[in-house]
Protein backbone atom coordinates (compact mmCIF):
# COMPACT_ATOMS: atom_id res chain seq x y z
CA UNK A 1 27.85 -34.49 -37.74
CA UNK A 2 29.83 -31.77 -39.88
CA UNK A 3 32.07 -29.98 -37.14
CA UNK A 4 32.85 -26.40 -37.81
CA UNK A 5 36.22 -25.79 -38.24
CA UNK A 6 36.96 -22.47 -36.44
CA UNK A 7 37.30 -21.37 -32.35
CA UNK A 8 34.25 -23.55 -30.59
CA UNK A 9 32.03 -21.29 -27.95
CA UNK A 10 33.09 -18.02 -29.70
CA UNK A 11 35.42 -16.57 -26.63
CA UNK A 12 33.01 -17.63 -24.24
CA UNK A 13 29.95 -15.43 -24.64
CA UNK A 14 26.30 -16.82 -24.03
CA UNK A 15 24.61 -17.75 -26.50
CA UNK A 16 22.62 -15.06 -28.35
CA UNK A 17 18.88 -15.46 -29.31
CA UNK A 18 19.29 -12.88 -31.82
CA UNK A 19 21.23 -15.42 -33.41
CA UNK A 20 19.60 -18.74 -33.05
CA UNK A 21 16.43 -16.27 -34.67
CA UNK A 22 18.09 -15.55 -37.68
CA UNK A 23 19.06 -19.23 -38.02
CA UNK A 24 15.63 -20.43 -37.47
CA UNK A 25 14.62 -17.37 -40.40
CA UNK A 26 17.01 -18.91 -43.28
CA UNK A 27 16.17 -22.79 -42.21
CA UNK A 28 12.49 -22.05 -42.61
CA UNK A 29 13.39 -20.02 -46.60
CA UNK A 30 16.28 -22.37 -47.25
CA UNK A 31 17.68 -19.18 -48.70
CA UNK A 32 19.90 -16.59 -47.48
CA UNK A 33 18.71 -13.77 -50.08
CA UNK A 34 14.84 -14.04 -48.62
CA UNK A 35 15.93 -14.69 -45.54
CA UNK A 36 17.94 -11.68 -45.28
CA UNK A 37 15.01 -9.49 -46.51
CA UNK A 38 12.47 -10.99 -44.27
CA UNK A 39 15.04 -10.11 -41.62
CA UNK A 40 15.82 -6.62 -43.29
CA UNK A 41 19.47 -7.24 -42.83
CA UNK A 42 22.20 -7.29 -45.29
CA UNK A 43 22.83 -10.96 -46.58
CA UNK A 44 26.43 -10.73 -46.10
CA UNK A 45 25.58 -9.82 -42.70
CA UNK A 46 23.15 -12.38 -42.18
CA UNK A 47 26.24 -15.05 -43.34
CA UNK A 48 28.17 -13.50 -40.79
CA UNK A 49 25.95 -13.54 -37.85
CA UNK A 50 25.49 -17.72 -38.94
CA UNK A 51 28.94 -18.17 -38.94
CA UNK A 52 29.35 -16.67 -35.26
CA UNK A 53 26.44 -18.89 -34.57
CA UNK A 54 28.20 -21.94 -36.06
CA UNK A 55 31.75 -20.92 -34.14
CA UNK A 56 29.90 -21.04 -30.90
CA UNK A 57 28.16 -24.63 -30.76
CA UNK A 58 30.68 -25.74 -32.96
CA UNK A 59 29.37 -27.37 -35.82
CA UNK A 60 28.29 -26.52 -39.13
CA UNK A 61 24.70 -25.67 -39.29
CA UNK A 62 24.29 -24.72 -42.85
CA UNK A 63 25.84 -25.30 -46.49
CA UNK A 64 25.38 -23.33 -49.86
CA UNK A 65 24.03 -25.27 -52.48
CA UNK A 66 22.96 -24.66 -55.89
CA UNK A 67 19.30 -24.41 -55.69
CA UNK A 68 19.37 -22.05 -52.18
CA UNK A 69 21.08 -23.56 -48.74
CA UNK A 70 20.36 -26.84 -47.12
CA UNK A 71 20.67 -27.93 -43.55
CA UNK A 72 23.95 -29.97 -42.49
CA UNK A 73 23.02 -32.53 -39.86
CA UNK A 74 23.60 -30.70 -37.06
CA UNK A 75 21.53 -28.28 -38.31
CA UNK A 76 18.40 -30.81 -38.70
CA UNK A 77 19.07 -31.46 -35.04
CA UNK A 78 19.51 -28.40 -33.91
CA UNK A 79 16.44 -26.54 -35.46
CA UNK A 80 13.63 -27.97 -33.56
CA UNK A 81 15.92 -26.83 -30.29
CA UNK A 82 16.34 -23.40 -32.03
CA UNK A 83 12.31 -22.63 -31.93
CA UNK A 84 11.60 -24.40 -28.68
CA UNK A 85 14.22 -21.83 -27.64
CA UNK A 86 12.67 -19.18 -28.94
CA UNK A 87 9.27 -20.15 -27.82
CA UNK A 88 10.16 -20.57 -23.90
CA UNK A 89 11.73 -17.04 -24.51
CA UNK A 90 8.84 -15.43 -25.50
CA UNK A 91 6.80 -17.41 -23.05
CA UNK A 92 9.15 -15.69 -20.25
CA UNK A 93 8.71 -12.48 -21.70
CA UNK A 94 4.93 -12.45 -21.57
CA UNK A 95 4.74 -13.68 -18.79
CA UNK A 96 6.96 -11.55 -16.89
CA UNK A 97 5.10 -8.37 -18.67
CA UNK A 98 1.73 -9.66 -17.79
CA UNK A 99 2.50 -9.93 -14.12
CA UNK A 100 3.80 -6.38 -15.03
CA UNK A 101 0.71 -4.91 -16.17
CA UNK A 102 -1.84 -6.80 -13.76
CA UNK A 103 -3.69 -4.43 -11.33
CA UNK A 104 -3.61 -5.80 -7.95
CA UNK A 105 -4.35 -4.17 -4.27
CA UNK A 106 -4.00 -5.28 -1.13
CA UNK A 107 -7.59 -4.05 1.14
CA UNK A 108 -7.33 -4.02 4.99
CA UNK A 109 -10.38 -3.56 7.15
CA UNK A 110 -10.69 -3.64 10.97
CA UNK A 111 -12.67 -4.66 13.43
CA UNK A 112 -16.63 -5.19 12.53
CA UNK A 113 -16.79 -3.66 9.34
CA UNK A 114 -17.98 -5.58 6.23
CA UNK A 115 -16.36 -4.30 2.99
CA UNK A 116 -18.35 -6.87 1.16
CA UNK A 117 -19.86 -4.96 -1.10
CA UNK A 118 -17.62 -2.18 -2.16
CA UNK A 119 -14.92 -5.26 -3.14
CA UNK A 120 -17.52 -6.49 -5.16
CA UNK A 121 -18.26 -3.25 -6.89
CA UNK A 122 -13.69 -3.41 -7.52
CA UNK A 123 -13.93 -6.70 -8.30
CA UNK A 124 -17.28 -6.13 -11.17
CA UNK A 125 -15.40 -2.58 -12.38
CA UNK A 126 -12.08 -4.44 -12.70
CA UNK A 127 -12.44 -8.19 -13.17
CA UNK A 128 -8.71 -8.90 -14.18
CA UNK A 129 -7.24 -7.18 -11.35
CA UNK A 130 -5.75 -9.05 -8.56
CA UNK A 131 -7.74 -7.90 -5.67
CA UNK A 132 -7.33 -9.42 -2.08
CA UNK A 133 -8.37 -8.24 1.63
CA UNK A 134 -7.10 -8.64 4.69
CA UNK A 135 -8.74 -8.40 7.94
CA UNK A 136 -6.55 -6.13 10.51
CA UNK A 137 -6.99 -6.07 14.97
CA UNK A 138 -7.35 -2.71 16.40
CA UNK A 139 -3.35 -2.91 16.87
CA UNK A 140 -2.99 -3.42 13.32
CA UNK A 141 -3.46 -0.05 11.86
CA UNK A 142 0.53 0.13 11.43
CA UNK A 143 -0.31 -2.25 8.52
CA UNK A 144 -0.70 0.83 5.87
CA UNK A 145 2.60 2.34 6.68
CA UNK A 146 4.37 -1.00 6.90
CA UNK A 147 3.08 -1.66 3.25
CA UNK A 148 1.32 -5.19 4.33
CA UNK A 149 -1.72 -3.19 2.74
CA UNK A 150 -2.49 -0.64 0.25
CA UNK A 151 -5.54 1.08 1.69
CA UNK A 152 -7.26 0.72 5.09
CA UNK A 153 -10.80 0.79 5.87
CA UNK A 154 -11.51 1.24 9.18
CA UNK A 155 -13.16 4.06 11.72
CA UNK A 156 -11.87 7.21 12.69
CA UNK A 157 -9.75 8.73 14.36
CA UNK A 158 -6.74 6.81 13.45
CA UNK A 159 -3.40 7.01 14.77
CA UNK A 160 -1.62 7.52 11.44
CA UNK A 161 -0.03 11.06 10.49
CA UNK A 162 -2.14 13.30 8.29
CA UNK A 163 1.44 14.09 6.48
CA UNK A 164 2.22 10.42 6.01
CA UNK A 165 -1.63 9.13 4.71
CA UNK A 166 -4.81 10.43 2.92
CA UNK A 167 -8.41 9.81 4.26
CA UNK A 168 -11.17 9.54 2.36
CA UNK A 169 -14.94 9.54 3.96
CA UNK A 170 -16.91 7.02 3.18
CA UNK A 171 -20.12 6.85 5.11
CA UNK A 172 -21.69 7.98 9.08
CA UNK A 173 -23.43 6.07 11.77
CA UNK A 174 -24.67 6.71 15.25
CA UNK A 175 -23.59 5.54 18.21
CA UNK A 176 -25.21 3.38 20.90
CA UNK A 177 -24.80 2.84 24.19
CA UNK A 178 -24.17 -0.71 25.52
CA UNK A 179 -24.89 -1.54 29.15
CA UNK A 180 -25.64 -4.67 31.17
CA UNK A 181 -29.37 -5.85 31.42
CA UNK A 182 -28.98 -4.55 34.80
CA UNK A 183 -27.90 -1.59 34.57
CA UNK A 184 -30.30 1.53 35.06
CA UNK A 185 -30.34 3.11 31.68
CA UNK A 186 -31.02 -0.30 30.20
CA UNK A 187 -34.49 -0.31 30.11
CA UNK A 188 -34.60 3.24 28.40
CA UNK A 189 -35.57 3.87 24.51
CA UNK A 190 -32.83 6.44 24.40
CA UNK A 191 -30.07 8.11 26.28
CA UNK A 192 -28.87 11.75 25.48
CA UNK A 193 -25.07 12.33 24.85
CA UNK A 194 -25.34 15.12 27.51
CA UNK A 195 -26.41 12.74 30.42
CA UNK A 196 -22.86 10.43 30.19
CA UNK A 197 -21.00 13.88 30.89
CA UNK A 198 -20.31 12.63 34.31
CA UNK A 199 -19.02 9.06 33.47
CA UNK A 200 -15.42 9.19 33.32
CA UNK A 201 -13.81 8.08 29.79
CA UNK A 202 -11.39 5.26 30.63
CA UNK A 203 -7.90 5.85 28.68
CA UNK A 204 -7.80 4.65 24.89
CA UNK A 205 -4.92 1.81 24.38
CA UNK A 206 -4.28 2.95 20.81
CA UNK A 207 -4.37 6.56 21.76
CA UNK A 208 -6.70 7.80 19.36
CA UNK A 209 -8.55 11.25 20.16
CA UNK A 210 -11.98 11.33 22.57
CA UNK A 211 -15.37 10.59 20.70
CA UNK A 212 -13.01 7.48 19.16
CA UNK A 213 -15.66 4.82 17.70
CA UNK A 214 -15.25 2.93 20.90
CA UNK A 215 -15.51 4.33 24.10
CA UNK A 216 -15.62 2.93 27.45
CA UNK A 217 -16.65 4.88 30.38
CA UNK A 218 -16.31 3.91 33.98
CA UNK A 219 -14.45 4.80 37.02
CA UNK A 220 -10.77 3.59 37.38
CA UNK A 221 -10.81 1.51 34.03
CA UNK A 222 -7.50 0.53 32.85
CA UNK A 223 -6.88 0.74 28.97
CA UNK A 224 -8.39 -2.02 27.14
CA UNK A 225 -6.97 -3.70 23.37
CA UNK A 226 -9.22 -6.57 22.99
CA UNK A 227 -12.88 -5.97 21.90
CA UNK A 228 -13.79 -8.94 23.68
CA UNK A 229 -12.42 -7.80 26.85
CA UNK A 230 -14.49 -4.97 26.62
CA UNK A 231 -17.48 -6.66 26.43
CA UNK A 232 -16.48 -8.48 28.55
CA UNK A 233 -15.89 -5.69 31.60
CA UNK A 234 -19.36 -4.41 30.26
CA UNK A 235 -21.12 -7.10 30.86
CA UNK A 236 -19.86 -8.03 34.18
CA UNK A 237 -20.72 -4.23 35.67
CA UNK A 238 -17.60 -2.95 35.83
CA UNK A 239 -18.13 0.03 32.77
CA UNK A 240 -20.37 0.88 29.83
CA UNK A 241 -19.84 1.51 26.33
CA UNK A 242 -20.16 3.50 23.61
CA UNK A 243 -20.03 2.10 20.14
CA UNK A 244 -21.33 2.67 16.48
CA UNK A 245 -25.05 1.22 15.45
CA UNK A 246 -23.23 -0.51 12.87
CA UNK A 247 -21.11 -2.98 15.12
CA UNK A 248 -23.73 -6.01 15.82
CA UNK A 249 -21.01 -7.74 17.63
CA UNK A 250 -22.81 -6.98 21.07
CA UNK A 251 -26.02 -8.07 20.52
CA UNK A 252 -24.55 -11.54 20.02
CA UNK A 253 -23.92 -11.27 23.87
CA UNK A 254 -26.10 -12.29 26.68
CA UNK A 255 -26.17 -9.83 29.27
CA UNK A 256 -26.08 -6.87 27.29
CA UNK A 257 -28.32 -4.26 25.91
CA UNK A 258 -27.94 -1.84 23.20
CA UNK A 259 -29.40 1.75 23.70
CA UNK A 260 -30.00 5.20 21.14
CA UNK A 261 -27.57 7.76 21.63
CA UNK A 262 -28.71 11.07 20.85
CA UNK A 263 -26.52 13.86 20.19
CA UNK A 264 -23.48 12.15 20.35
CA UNK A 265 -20.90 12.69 17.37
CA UNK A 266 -21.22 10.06 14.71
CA UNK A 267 -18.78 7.38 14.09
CA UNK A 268 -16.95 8.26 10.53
CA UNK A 269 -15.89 5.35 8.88
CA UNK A 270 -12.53 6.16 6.22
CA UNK A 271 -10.56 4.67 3.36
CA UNK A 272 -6.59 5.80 4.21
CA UNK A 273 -4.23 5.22 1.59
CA UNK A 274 -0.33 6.11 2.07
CA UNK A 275 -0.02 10.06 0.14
CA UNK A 276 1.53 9.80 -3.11
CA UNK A 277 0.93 6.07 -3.90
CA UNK A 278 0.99 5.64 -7.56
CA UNK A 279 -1.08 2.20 -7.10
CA UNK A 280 -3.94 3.44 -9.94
CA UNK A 281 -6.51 1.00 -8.00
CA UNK A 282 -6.53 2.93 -4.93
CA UNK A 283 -8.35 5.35 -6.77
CA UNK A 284 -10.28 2.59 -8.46
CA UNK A 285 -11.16 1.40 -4.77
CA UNK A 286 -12.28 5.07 -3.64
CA UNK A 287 -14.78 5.32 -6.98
CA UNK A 288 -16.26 1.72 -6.17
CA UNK A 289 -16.62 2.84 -2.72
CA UNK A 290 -18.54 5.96 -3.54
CA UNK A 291 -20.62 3.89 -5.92
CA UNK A 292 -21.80 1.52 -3.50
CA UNK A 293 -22.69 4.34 -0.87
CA UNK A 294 -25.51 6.59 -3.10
């Protein structure tokens, strides 16, 4: 090995890939001059930036000879270093920008609603995007603020500041009443909104507004979190419900029977995304939403 005869490591600095490029450049021509234009450098700058090269590892790399430049023997071992070098550099680099550039959203949805086939609609408009859902409790609605999730489907009203999110309607359903088989409206085809005026409205554990998607009425009810506690009062006598057509969940119950509400305010189902989130999918999400309501 021909050792360079100058400062070794040149004062300490990293090694440049700038450097080990232009190297790579004048191995492959053998040839400083067409080396130097390929680079569209100066050749006596190109000679300059080798030597530095050389003064860092050390060694001699390259000699002048009469038909162009050859490599020295450190410079046959060190080429095939050089490019693998270079390679895993630009490997890093695209990777790093890819991840960059991919689309990706984060979809929460709460309690029974299926988002099947608007993520399906994001998924067939955008099929490189990284697109993933996660299914959110009641209690979980702090999940859009905390940033766990980009957008939120779920059913109004929501306990989230109209300052702090934007709400976007997506579609409507009816409500039904849910009573035990026993109970005296249970038999009927449907009930009118105006003949629950005297049941009292048990208090709302998120605290949500009245005419919330699910409401439970009864006399000296505490507030209730868990669905399945609901049901679970209902069924055993001690209150009745209100709840959207759309949630099935009850009829999977024994004991319970679902009844037509007329004239009851309909249960609005949202997407909520945080205001001023530059996340361009979100708006992707709210056109694949539309789509798959006409």
């Amino acid at each position: 090995m021909t050792h360079y005869a100058g400062k070794v490591n040149d004062l300490g600095q990293d090694l440049e890939l700038r450097l080990v490029r232009y190297f790579t450049v004048v191995a492959a021509h053998r040839h400083f001059g067409r080396a130097a234009a390929e680079l569209h450098v100066a050749q006596p700058a190109l000679s300059r930036q080798i030597q530095r090269l050389e003064r860092y590892l050390g060694v001699r790399l390259l000699d002048r000879a009469p038909q162009g430049t050859r490599l020295t023997e450190a410079g046959e071992r060190f080429l095939p270093q050089a490019r693998a070098l270079l390679q895993a550099a630009r490997r890093a680099e695209l990777t790093v920008r890819e991840q960059a550039e991919t689309e990706h959203i984060t979809i929460g949805y709460v309690e029974d609603l299926v988002i099947t086939a608007v993520v399906q609609e994001l998924r067939r408009r955008h099929p490189d995007a990284e697109i993933s859902t996660r299914y959110l409790s009641c209690r979980d609605v702090d999940a859009l603020p905390d940033r766990r999730v980009d957008a939120l489907i779920a059913r109004a009203p929501l306990p989230l500041s109209a300052d702090d999110v934007v709400a976007t309607p997506m579609y409507e359903e009816p409500r039904m009443l849910v009573v035990p088989s026993g109970h005296r409206l249970a038999g009927r085809t449907s009930v009118a909104a105006e003949e629950l005026a005297g049941e009292e409205v048990a208090p709302c554990a998120s605290g949500t507004a009245d005419w919330a998607s699910y409401r439970i009425l009864g006399a000296g009810v505490p507030p209730i979190e868990s669905y399945e506690d609901k049901l679970e009062l209902v069924a055993s006598g001690g209150a009745i419900a209100v709840l959207p057509v759309g949630d099935r969940r009850s009829s999977l119950r024994p004991g319970l029977v679902t009844v037509p509400l007329e004239g009851a305010p309909p249960s609005q189902v949202v997407l909520v995304s945080r205001k001023d989130d530059p996340n361009p999918m979100i708006g992707n999400l709210r056109l694949a939403a539309k789509a798959v309501q006409r």
